[in-house]
C-alpha atoms as a PDB file:
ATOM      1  CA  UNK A   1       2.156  43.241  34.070  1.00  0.00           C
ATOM      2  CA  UNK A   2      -0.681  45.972  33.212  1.00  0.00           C
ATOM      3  CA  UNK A   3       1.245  47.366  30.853  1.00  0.00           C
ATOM      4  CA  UNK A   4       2.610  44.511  28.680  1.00  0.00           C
ATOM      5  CA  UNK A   5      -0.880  43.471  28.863  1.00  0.00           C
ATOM      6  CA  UNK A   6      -1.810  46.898  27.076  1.00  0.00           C
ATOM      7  CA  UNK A   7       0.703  46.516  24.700  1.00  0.00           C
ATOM      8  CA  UNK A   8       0.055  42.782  23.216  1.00  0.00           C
ATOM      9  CA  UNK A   9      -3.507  43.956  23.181  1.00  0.00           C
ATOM     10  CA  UNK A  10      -3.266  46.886  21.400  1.00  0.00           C
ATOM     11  CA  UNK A  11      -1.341  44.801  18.916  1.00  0.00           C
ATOM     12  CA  UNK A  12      -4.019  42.140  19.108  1.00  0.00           C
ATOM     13  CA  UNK A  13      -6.004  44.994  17.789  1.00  0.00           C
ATOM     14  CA  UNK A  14      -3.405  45.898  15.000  1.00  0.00           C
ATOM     15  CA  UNK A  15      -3.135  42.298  13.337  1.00  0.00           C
ATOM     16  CA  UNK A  16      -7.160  42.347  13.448  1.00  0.00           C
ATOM     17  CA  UNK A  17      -7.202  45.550  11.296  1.00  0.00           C
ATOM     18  CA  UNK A  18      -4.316  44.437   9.405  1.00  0.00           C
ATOM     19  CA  UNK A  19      -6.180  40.931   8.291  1.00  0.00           C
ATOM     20  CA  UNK A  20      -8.479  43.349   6.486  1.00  0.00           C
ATOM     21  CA  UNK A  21      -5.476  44.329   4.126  1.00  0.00           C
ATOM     22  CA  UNK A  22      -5.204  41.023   3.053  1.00  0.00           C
ATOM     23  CA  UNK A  23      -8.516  41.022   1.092  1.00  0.00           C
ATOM     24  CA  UNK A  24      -7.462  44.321  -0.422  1.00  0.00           C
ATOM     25  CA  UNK A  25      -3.813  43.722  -1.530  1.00  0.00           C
ATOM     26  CA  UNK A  26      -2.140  42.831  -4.505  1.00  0.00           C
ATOM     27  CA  UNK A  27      -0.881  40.219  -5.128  1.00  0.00           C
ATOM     28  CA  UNK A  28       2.982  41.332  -4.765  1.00  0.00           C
ATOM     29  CA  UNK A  29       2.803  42.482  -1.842  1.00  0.00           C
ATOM     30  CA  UNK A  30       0.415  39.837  -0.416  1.00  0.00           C
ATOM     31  CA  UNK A  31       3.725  38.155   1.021  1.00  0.00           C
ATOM     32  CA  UNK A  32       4.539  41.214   2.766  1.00  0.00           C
ATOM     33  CA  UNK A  33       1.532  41.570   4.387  1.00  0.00           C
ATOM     34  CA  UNK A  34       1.112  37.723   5.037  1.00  0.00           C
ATOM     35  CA  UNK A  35       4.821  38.007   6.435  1.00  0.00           C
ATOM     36  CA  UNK A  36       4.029  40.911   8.823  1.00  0.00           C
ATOM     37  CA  UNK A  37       1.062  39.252  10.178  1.00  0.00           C
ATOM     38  CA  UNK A  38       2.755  36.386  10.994  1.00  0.00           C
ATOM     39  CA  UNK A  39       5.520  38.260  12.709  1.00  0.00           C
ATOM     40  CA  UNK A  40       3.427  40.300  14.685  1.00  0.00           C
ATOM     41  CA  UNK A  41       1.580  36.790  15.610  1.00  0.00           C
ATOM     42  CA  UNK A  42       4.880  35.492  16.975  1.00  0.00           C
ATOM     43  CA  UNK A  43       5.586  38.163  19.193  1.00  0.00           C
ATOM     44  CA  UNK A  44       2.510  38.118  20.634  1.00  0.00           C
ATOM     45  CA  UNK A  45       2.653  34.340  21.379  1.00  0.00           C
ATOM     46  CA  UNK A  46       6.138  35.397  22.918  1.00  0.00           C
ATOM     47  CA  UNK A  47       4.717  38.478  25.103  1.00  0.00           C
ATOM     48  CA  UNK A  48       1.879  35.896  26.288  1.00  0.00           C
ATOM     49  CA  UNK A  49       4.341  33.971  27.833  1.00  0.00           C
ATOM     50  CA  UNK A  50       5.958  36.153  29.463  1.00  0.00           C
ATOM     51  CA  UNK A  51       2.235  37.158  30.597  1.00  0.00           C
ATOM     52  CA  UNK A  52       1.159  33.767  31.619  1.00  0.00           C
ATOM     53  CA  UNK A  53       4.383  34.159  34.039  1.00  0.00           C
ATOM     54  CA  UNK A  54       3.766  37.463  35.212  1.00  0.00           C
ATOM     55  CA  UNK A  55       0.074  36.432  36.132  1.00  0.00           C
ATOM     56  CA  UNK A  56       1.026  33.759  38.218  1.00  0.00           C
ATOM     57  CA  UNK A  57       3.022  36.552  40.489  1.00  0.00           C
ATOM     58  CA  UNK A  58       0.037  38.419  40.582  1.00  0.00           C
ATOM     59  CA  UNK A  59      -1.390  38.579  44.166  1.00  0.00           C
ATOM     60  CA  UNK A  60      -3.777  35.647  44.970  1.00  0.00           C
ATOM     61  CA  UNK A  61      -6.982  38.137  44.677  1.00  0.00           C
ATOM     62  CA  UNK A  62      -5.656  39.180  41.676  1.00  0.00           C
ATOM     63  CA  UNK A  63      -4.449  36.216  39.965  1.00  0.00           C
ATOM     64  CA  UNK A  64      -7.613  34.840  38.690  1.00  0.00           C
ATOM     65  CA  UNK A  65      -8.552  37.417  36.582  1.00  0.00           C
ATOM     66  CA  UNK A  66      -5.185  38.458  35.063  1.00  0.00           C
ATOM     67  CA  UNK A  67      -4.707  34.437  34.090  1.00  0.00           C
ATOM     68  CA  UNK A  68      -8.642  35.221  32.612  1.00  0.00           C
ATOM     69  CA  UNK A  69      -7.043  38.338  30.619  1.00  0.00           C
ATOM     70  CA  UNK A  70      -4.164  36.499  29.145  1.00  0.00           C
ATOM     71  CA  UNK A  71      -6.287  33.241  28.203  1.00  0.00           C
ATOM     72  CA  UNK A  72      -8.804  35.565  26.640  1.00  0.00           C
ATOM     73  CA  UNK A  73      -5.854  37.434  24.623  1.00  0.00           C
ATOM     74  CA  UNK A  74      -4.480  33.244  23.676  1.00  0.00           C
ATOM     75  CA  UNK A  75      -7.423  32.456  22.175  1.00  0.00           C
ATOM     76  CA  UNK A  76      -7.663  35.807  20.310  1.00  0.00           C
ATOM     77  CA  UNK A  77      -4.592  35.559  18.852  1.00  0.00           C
ATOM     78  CA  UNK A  78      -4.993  31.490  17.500  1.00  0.00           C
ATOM     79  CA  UNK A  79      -8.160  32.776  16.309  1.00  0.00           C
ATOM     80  CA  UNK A  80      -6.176  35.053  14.172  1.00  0.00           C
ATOM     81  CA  UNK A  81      -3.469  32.512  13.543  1.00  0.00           C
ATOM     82  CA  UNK A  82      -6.275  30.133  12.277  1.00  0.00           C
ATOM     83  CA  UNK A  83      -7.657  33.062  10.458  1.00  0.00           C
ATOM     84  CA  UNK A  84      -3.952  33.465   8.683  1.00  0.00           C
ATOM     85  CA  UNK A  85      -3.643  30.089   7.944  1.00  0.00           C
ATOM     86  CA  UNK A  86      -7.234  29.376   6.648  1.00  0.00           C
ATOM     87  CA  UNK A  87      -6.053  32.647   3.828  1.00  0.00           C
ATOM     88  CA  UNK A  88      -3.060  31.171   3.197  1.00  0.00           C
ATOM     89  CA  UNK A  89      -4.925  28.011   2.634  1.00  0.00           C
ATOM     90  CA  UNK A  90      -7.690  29.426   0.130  1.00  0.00           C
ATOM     91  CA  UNK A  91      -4.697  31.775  -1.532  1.00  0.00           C
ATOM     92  CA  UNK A  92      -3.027  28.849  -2.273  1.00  0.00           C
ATOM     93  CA  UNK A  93      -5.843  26.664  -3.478  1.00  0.00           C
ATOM     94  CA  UNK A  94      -6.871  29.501  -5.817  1.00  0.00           C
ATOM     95  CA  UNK A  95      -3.993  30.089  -7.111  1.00  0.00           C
ATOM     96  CA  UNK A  96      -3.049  26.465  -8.379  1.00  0.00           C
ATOM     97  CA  UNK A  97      -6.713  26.614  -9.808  1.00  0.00           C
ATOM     98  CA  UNK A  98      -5.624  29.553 -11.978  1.00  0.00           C
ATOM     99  CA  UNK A  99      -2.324  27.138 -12.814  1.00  0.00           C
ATOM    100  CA  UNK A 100      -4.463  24.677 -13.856  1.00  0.00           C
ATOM    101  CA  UNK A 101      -6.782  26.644 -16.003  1.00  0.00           C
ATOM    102  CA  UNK A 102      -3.892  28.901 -17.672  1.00  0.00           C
ATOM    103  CA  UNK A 103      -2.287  25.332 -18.774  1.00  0.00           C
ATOM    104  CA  UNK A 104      -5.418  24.023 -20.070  1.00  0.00           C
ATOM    105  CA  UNK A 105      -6.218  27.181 -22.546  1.00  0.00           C
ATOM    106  CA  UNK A 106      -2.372  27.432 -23.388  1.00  0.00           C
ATOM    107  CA  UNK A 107      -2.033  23.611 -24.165  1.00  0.00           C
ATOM    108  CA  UNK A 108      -2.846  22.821 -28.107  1.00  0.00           C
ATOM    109  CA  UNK A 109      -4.621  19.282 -28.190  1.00  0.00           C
ATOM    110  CA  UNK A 110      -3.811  17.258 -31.298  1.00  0.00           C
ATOM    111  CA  UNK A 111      -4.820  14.074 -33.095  1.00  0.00           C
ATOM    112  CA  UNK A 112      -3.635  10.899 -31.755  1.00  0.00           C
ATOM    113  CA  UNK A 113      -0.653   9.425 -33.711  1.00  0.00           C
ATOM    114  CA  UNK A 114      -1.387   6.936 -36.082  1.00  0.00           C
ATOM    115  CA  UNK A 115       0.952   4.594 -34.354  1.00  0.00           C
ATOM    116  CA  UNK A 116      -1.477   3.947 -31.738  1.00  0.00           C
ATOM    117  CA  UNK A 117      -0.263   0.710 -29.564  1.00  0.00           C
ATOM    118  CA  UNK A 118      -1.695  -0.431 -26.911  1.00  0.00           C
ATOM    119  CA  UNK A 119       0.264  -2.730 -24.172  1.00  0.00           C
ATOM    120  CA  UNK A 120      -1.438  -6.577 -24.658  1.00  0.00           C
ATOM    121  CA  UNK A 121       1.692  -8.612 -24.030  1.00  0.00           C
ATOM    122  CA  UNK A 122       0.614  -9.448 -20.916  1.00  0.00           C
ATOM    123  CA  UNK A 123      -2.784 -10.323 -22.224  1.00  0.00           C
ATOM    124  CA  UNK A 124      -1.708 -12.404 -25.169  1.00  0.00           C
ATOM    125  CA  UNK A 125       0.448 -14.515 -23.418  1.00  0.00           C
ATOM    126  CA  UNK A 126      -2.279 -15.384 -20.653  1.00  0.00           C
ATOM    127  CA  UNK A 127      -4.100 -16.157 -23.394  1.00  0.00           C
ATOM    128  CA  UNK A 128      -1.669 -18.505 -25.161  1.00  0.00           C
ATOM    129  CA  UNK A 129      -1.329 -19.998 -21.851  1.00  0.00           C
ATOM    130  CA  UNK A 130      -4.425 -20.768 -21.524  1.00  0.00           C
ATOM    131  CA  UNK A 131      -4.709 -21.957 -24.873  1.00  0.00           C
ATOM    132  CA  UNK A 132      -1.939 -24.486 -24.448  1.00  0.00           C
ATOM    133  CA  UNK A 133      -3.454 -25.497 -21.586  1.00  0.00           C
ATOM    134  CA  UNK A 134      -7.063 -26.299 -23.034  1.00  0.00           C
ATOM    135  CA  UNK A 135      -5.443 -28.397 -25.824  1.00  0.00           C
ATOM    136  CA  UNK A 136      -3.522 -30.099 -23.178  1.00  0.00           C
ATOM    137  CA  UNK A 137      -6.239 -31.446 -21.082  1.00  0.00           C
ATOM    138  CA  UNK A 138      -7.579 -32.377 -24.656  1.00  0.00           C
ATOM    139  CA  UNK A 139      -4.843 -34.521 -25.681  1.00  0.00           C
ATOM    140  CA  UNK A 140      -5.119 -35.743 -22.100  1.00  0.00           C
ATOM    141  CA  UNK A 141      -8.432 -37.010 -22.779  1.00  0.00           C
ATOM    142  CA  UNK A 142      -8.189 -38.499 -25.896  1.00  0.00           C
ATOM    143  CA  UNK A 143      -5.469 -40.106 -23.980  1.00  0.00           C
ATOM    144  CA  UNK A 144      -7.406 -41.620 -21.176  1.00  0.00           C
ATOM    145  CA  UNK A 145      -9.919 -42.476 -24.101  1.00  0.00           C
ATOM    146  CA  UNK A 146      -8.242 -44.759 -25.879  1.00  0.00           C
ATOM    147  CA  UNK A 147      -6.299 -46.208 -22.961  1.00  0.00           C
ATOM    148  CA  UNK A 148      -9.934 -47.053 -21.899  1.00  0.00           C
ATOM    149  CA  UNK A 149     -10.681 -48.547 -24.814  1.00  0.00           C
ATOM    150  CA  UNK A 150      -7.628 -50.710 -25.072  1.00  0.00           C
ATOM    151  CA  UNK A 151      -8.512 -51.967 -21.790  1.00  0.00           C
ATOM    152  CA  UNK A 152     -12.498 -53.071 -22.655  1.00  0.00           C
ATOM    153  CA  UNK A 153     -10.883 -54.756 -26.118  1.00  0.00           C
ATOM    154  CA  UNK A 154      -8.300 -56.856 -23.782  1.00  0.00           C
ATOM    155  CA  UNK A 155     -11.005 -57.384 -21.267  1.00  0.00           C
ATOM    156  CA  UNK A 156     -12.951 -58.629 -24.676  1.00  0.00           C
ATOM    157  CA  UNK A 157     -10.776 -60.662 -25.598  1.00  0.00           C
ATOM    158  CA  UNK A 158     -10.009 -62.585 -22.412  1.00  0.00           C
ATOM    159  CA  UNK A 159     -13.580 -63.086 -21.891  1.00  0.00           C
ATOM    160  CA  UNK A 160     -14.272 -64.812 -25.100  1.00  0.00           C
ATOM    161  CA  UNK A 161     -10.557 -66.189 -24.640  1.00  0.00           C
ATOM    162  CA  UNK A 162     -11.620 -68.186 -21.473  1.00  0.00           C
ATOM    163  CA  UNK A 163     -15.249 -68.973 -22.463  1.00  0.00           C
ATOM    164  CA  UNK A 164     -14.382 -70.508 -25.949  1.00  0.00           C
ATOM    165  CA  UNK A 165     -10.454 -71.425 -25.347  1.00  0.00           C
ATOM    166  CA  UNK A 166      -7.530 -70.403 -26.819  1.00  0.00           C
ATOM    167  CA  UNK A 167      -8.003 -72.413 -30.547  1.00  0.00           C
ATOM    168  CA  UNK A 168     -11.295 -70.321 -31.046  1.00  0.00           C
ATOM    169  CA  UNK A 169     -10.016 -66.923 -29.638  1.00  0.00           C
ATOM    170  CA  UNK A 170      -8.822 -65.477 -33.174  1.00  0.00           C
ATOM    171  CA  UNK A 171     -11.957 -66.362 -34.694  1.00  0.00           C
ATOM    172  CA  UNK A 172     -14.001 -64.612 -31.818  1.00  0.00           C
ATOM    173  CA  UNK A 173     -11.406 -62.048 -32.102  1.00  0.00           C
ATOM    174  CA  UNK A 174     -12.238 -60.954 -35.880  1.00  0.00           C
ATOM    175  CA  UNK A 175     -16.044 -62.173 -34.820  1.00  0.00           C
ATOM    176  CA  UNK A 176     -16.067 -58.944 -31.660  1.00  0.00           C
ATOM    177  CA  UNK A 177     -14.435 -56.736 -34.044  1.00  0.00           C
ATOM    178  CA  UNK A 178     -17.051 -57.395 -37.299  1.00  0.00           C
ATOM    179  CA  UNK A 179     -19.884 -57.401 -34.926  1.00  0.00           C
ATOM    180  CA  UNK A 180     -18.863 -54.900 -32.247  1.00  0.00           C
ATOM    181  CA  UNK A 181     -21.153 -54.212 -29.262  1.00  0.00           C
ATOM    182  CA  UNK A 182     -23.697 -56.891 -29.983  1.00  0.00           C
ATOM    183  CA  UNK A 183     -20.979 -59.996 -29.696  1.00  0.00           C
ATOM    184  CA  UNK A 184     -19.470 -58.279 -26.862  1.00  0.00           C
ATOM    185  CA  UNK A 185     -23.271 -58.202 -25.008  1.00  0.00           C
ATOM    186  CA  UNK A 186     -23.770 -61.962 -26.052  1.00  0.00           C
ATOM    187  CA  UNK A 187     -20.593 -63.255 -24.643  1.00  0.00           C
ATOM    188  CA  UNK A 188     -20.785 -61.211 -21.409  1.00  0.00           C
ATOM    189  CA  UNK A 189     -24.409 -61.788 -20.627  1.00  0.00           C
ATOM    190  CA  UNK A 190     -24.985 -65.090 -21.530  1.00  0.00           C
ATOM    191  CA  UNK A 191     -28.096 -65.612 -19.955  1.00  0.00           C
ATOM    192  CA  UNK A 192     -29.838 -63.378 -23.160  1.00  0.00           C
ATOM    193  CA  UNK A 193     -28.915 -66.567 -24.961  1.00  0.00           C
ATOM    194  CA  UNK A 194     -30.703 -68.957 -23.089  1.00  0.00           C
ATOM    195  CA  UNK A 195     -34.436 -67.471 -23.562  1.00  0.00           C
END
């Protein structure tokens, strides 16, 4: 075990150093390096596991700290796989950023087009809709008007029909039309009349 131990450490020690190289590269042969890391990365996760078995072997006075070793070489190596991925991360953010920017200053703004249009068809025909509608209920209540007021001239004209009889009823007819409201007060309150 001691001395795949040394080994996966010593490389522990490698990818540190070689995490350095990826602030000083270029930026062709960032892959590489990126690529490399992450290989030695895997094989380190592999050789863990192969430690992680070995260290359970280990005799029972032993065992404890080898299993300490190897967990302390785990956490080593996702720090540096967290380290790798954060780069990758902040590589990749800055270079859509410079994507971004190079298309703004290569784009060449011009004027709008002088057949601006803008989409109201939906718009319009809510509002003829509702236009329809509002002369609707109108006609609907000039409607119920003049239903209403067919129904006070018939109520009118049987009032006047039953108080005077049938004989005088076209007479009180033109009489309720000439006079209007005033007639129609006198014949249905009769008691203003007898003052």
């Amino acid at each position: 075990m001691e001395p795949l131990y040394q080994q996966t450490h010593k490389q522990v020690h490698e990818v540190q150093s070689h995490m350095g190289r990826l602030e000083t590269a270029d930026k062709q042969s960032l892959d590489l390096v990126e690529n490399e890391i992450q290989a030695s990365i895997d094989q380190i996760f592999s050789r863990l596991e192969r430690l992680e078995i070995l260290s359970s072997k280990e005799p029972p006075n032993k065992r404890q700290n080898a299993k300490l070793r190897v967990d302390q070489l785990k956490y080593d190596v996702q720090h540096l796989q967290t380290a790798l991925r954060n780069f990758q991360h902040q590589r990749y953010a800055r270079e859509q950023q410079e994507r971004q920017r190079e298309e703004l200053l290569s784009r060449t703004f011009t004027t709008n087009d002088s057949d601006t249009t803008i989409p109201m068809d939906e718009s319009l025909q809510f509002n003829s809709s509702l236009q329809k509608v509002h002369h609707g209920m109108d006609d609907l209540i000039g409607g119920g008007h003049s239903i209403l007021e067919g129904l006070r001239a018939q109520r009118l004209t049987l009032k006047v029909g039953s108080l005077l009889g049938d004989r005088e009823k076209a007479s009180c007819f033109a009489l309720i039309q000439q006079f209007g409201t005033c007639v129609y007060i006198l014949i249905t309150c009769p008691q203003i009349l007898m003052f």
